[in-house]
C-alpha atoms as a PDB file:
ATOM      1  CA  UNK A   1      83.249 107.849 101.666  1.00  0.00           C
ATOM      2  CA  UNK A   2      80.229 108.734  99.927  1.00  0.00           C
ATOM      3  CA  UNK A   3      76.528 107.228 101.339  1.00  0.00           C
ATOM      4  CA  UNK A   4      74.358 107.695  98.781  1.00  0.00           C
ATOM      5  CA  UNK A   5      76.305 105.770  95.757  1.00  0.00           C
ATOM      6  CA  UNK A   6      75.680 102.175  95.749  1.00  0.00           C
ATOM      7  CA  UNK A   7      78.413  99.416  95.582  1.00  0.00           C
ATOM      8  CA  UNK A   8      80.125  98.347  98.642  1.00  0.00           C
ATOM      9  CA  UNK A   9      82.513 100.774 100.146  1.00  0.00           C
ATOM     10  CA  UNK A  10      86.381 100.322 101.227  1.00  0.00           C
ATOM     11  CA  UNK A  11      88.822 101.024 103.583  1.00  0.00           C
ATOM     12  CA  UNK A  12      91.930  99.873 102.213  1.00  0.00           C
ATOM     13  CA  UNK A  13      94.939  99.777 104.615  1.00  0.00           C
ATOM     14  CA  UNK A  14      98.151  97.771 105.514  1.00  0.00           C
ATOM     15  CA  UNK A  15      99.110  95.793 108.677  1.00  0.00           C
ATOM     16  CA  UNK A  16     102.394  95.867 109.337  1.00  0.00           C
ATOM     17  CA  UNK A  17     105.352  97.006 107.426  1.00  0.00           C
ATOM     18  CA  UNK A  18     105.122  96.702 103.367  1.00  0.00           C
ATOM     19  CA  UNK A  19     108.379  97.887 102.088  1.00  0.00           C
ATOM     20  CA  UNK A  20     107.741 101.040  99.192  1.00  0.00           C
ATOM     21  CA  UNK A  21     106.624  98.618  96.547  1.00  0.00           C
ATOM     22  CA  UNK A  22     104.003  97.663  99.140  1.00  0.00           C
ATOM     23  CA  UNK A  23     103.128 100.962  99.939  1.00  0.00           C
ATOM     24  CA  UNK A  24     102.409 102.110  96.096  1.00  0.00           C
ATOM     25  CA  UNK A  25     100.808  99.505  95.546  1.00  0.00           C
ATOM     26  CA  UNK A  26      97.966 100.218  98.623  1.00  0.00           C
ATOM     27  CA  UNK A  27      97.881 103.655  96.951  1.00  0.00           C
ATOM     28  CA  UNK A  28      97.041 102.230  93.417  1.00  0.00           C
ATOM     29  CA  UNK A  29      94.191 100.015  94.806  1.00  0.00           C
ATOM     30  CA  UNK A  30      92.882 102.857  96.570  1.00  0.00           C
ATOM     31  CA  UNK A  31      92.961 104.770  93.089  1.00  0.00           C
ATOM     32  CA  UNK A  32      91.390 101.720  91.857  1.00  0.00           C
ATOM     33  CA  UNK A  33      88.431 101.936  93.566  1.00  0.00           C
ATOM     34  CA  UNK A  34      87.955 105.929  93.977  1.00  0.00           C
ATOM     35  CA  UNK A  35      84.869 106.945  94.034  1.00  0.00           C
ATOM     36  CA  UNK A  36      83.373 104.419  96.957  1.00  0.00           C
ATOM     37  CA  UNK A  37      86.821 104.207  98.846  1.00  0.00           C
ATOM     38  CA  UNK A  38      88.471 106.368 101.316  1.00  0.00           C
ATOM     39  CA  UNK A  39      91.230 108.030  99.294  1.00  0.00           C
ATOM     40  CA  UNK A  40      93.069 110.232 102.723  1.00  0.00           C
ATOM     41  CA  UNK A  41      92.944 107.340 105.029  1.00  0.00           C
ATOM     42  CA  UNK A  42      95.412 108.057 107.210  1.00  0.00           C
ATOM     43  CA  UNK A  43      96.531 104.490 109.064  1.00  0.00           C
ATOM     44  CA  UNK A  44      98.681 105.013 112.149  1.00  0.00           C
ATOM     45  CA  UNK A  45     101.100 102.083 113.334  1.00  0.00           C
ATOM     46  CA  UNK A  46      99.058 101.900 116.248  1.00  0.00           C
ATOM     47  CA  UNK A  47      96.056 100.723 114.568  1.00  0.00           C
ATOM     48  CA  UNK A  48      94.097  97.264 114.791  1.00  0.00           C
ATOM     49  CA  UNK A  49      92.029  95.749 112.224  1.00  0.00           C
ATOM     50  CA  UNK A  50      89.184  96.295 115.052  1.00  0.00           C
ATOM     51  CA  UNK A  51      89.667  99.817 114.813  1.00  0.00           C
ATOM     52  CA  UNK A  52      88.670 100.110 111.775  1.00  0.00           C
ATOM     53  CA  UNK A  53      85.785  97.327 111.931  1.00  0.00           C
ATOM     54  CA  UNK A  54      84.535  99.799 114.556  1.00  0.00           C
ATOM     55  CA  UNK A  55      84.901 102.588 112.549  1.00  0.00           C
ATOM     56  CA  UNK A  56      83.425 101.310 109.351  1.00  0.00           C
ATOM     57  CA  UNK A  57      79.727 101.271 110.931  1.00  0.00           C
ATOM     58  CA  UNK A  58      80.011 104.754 111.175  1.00  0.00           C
ATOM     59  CA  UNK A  59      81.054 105.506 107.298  1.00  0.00           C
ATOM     60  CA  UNK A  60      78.976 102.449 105.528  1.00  0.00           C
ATOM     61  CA  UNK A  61      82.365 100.368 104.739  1.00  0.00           C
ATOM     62  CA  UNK A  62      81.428  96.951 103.818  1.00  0.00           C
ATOM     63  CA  UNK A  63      84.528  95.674 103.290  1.00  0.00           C
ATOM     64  CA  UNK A  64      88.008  95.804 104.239  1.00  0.00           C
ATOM     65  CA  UNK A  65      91.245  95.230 102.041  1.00  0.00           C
ATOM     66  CA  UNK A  66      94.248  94.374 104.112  1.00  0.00           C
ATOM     67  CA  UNK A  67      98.201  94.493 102.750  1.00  0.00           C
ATOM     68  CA  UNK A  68     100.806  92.354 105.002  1.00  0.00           C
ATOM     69  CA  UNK A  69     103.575  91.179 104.364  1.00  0.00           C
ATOM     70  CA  UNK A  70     104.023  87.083 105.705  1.00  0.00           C
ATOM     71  CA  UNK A  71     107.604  86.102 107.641  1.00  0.00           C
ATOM     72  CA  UNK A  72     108.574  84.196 104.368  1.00  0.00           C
ATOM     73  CA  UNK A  73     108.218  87.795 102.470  1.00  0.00           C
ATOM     74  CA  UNK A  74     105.378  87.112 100.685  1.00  0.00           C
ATOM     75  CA  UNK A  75     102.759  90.094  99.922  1.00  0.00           C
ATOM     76  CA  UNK A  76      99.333  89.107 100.742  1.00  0.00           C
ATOM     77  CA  UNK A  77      95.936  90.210 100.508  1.00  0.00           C
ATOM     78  CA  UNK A  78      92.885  90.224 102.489  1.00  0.00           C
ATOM     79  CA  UNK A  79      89.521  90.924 101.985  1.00  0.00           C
ATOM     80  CA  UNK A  80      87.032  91.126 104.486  1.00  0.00           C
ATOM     81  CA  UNK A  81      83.414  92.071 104.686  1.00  0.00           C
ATOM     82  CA  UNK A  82      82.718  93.722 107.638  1.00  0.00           C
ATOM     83  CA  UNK A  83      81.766  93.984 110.617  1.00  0.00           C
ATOM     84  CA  UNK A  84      81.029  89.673 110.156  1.00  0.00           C
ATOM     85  CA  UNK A  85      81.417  88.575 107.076  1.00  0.00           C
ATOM     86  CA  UNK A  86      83.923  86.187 105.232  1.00  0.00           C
ATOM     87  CA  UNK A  87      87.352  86.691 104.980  1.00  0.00           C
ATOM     88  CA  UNK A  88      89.177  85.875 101.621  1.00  0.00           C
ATOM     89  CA  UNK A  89      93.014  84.999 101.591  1.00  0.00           C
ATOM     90  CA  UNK A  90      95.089  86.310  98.321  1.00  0.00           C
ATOM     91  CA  UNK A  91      98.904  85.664  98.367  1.00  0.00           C
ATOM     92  CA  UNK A  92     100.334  88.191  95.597  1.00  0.00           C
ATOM     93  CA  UNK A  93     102.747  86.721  93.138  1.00  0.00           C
ATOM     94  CA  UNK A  94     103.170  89.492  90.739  1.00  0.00           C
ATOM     95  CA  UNK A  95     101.979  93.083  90.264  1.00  0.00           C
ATOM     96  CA  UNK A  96     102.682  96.048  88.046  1.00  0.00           C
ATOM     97  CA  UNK A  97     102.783  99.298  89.546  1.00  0.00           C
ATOM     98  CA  UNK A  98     100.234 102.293  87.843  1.00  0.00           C
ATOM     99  CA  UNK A  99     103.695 105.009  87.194  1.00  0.00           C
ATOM    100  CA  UNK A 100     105.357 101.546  85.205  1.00  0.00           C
ATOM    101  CA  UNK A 101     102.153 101.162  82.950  1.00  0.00           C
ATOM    102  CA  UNK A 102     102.066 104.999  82.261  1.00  0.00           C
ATOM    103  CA  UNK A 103     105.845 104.936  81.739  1.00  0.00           C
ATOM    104  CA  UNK A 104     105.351 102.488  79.313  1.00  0.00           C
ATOM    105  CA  UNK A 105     101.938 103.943  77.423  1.00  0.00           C
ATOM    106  CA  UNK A 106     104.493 107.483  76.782  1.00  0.00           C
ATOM    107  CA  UNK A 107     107.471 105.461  74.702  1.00  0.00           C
ATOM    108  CA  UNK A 108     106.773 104.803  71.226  1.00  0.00           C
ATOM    109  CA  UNK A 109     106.722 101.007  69.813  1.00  0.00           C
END
């Protein structure tokens, strides 16, 4: 993560298991949000969300995007500021992947 850009910096991880869909779609969001997120975040299963609330003092992170998936199935997002800030709710209906948008920009109309 880079300190001397401005904009609020990002850890994006997942909590829990996501499934591959899940997984790409973490990746995308990190792509996303490049240049003030870190891209090689390597989250271990062992991990807590105050792990990385810990950790994020140390690398200016101001906020925190979380993928789970619920018991019903459901994919949803958090986003947190950190280290004691709000936490916003998002319950993901629909998404489209980044390879099925490129697949579809390289087929003619």
């Amino acid at each position: 993560v880079l300190e001397d850009e401005e904009g609020p910096h990002t850890f994006v991880v997942n909590k829990g298991k996501l499934g591959k869909s899940g997984l790409e779609l973490m990746l995308d969001i990190r792509k996303c949000l490049e240049p003030l997120t870190a891209r090689n975040l390597k989250a271990r299963k062992y991990n807590k969300i105050k792990d990385y609330i810990h950790v994020s003092a140390q690398y200016g992170v101001s906020h925190l995007l979380l993928l789970s998936t619920s018991m019903l199935g459901y994919l949803n997002l958090r986003v947190c500021k950190v280290p004691r800030g709000p936490t916003l709710t998002f319950r993901i209906s629909s998404y489209t992947l980044l390879k099925d948008v490129i697949s579809l920009l390289k087929r003619p109309t």
